[in-house]
N, C-alpha and C. Protein backbone atom coordinates (compact mmCIF):
# COMPACT_ATOMS: atom_id res chain seq x y z
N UNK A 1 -12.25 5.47 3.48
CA UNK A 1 -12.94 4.84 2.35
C UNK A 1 -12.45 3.39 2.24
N UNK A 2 -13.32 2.90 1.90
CA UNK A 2 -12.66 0.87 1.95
C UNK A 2 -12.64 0.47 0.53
N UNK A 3 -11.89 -0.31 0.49
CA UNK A 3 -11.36 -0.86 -0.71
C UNK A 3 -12.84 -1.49 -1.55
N UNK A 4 -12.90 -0.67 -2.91
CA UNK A 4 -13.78 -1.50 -3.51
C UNK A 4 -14.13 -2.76 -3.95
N UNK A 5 -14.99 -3.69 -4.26
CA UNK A 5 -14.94 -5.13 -4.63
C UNK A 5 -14.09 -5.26 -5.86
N UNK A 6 -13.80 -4.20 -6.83
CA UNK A 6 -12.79 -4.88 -7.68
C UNK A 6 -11.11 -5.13 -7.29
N UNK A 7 -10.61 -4.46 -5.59
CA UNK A 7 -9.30 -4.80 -5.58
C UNK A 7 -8.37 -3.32 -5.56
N UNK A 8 -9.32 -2.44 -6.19
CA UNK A 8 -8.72 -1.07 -6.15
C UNK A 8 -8.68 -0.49 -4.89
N UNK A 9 -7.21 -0.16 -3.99
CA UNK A 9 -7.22 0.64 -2.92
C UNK A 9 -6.94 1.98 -3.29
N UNK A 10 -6.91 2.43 -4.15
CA UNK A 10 -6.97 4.13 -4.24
C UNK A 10 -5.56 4.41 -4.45
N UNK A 11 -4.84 3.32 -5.11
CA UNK A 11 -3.37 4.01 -5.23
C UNK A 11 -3.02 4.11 -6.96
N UNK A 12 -2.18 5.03 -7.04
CA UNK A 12 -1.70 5.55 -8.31
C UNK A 12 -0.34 5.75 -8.88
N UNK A 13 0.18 5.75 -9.40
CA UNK A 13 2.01 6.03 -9.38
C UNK A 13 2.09 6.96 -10.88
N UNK A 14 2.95 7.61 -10.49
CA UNK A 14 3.38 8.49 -11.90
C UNK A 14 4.93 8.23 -11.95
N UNK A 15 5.18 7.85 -13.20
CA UNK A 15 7.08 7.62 -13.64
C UNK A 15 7.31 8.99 -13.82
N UNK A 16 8.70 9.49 -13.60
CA UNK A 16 9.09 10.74 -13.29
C UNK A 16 10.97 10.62 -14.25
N UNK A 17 10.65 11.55 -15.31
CA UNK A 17 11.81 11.21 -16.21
C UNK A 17 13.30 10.72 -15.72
N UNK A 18 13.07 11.50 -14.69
CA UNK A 18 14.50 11.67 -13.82
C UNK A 18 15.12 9.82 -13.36
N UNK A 19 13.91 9.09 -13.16
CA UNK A 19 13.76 7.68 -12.97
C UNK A 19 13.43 7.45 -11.45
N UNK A 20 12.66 8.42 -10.80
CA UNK A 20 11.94 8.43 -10.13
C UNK A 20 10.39 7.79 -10.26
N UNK A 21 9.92 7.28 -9.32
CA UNK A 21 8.47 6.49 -8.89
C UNK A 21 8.16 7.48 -8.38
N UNK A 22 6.51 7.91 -7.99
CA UNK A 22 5.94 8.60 -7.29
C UNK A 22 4.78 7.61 -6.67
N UNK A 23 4.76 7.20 -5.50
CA UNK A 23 3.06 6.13 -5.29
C UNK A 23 2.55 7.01 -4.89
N UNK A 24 0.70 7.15 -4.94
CA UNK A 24 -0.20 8.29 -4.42
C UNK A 24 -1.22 7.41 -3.96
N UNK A 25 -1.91 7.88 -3.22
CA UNK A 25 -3.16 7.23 -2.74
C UNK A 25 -3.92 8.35 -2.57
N UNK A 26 -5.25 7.71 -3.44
CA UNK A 26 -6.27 9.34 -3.52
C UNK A 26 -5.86 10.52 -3.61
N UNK A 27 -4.81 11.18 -4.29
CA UNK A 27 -4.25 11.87 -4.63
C UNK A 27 -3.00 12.64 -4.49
N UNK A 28 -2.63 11.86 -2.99
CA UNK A 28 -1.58 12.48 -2.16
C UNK A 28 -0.28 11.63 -2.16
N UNK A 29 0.87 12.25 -2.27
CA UNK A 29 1.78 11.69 -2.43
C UNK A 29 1.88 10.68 -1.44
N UNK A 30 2.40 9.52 -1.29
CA UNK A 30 2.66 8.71 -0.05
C UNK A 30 4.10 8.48 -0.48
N UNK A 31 4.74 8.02 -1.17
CA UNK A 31 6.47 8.03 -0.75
C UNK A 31 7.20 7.65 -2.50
N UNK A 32 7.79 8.00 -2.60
CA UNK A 32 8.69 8.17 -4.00
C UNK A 32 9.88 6.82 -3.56
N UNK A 33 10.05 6.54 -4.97
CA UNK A 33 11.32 5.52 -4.99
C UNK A 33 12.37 5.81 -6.05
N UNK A 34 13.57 5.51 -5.64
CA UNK A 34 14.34 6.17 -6.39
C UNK A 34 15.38 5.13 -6.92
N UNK A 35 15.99 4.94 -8.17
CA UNK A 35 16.86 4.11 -8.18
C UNK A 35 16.66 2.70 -8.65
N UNK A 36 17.46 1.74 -7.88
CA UNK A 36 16.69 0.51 -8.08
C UNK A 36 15.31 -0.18 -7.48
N UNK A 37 14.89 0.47 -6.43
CA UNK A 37 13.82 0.86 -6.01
C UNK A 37 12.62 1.07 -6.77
N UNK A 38 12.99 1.79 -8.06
CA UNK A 38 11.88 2.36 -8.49
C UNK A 38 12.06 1.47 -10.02
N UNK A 39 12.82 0.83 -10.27
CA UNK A 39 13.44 0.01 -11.52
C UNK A 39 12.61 -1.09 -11.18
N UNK A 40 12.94 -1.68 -9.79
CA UNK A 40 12.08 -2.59 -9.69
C UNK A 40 10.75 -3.01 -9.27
N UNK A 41 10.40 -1.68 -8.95
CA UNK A 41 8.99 -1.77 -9.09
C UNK A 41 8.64 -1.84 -10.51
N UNK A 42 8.93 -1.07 -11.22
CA UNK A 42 8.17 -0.38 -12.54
C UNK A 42 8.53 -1.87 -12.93
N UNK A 43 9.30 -3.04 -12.75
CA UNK A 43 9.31 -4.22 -13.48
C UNK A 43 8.32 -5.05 -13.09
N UNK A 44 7.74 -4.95 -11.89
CA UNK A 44 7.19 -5.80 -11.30
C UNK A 44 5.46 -5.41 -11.92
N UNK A 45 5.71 -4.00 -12.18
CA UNK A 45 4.05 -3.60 -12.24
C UNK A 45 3.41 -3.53 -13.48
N UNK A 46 4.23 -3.18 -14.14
CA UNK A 46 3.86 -3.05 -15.90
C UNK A 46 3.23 -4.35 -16.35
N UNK A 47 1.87 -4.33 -16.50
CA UNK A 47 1.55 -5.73 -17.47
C UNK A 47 0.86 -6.41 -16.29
N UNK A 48 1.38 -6.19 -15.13
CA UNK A 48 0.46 -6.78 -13.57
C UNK A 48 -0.93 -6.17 -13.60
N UNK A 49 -1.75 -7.51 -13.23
CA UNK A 49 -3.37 -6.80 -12.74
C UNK A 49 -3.77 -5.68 -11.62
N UNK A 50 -5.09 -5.19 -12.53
CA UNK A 50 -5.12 -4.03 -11.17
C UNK A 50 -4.97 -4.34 -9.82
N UNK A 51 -5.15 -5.60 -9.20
CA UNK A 51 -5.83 -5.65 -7.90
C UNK A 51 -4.06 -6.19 -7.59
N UNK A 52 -2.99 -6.54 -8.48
CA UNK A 52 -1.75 -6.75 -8.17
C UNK A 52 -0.68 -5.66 -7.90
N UNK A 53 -1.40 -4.92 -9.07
CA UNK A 53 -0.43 -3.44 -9.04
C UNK A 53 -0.59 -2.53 -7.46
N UNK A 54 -2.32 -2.81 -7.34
CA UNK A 54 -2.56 -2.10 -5.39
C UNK A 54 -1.73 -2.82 -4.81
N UNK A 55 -2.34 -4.36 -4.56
CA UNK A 55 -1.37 -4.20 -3.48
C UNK A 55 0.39 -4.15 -3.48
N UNK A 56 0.97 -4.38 -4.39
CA UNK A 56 2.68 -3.97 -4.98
C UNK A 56 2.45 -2.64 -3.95
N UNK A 57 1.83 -1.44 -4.70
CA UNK A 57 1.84 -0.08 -4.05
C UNK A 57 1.51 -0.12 -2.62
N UNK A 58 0.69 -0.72 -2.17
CA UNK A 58 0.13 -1.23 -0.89
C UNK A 58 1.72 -1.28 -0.09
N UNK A 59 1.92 -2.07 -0.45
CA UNK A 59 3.30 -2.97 0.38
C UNK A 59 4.64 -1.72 0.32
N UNK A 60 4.78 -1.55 -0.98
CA UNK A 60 5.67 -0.26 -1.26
C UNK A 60 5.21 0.56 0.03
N UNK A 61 4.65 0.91 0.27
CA UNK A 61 3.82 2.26 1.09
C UNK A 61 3.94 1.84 2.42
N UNK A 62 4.20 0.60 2.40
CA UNK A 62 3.77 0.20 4.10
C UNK A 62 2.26 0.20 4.71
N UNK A 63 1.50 0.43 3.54
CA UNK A 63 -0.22 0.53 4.11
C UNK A 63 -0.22 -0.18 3.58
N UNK A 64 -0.06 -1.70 4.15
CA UNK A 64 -0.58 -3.05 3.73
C UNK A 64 -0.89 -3.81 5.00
N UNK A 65 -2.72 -4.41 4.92
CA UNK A 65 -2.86 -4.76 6.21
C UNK A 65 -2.59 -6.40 5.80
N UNK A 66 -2.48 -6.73 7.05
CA UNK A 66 -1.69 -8.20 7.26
C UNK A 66 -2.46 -9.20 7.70
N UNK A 67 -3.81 -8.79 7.94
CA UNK A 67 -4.93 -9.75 8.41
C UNK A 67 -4.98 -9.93 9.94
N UNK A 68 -4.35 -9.08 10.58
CA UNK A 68 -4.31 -9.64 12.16
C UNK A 68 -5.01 -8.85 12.96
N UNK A 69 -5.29 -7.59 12.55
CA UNK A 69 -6.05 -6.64 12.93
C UNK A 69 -7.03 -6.67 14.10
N UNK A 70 -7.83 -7.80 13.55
CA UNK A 70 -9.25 -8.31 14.73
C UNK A 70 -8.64 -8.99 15.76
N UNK A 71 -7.51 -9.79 15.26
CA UNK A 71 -7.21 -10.81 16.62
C UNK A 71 -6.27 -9.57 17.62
N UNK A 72 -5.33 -8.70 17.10
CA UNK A 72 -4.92 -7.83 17.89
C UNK A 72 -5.54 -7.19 18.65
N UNK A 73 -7.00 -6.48 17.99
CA UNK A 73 -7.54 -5.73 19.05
C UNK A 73 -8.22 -6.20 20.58
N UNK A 74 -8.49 -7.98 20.32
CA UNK A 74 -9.42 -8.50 21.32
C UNK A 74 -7.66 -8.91 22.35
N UNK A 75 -6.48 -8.49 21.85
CA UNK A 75 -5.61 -9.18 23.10
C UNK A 75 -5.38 -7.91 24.10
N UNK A 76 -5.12 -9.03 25.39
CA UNK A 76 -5.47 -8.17 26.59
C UNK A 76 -4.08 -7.18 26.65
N UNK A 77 -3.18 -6.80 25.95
CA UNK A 77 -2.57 -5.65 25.79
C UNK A 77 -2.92 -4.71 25.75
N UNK A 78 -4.21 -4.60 24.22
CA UNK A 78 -4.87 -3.58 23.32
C UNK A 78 -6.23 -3.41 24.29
N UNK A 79 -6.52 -3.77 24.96
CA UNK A 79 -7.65 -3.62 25.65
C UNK A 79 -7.71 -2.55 26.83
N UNK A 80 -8.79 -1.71 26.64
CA UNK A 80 -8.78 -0.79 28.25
C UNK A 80 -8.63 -1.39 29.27
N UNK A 81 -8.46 -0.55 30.62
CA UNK A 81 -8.23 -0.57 31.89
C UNK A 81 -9.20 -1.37 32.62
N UNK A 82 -10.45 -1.07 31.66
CA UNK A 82 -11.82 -1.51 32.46
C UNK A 82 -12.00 -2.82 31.96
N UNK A 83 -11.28 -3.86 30.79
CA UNK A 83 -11.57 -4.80 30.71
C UNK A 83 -10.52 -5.83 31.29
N UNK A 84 -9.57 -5.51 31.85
CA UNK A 84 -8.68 -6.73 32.42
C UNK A 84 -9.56 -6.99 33.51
């Protein structure tokens, strides 16, 4: 599914009393933070715009694309056998 025009990638977080983070994307857990980890997220996100709070979670998660994507696939590394 691709990111809608408002900025929303499908991620979610639930605070967890214990002082645990939970990030989710479309419903599934993707990775918990614990600690100061999760202190400083919850500082960074509270009061941040939606399309700031994705990508925060984005980056948290490591599913954050970096823009290089297209130029990677055309280098002759990433390329089949049949195109060198």
């Amino acid at each position: 599914m691709a990111p809608t025009s408002d900025g929303d990638l499908d991620f979610t977080f639930r605070a967890g009393k214990d002082g645990t983070v939970t990030i989710l994307r479309r419903g599934k857990v993707v990775t918990i933070l614990r600690s100061d980890a999760a202190r400083n997220f919850l500082a960074e996100v509270v009061g941040a715009p939606l399309v700031e709070q994705q990508q925060l979670m984005a980056r948290m998660t490591g599913n954050y694309k970096r823009g290089n994507e297209r130029l990677a696939a055309s280098h002759p590394r990433n390329r089949g056998l049949g195109d060198r």
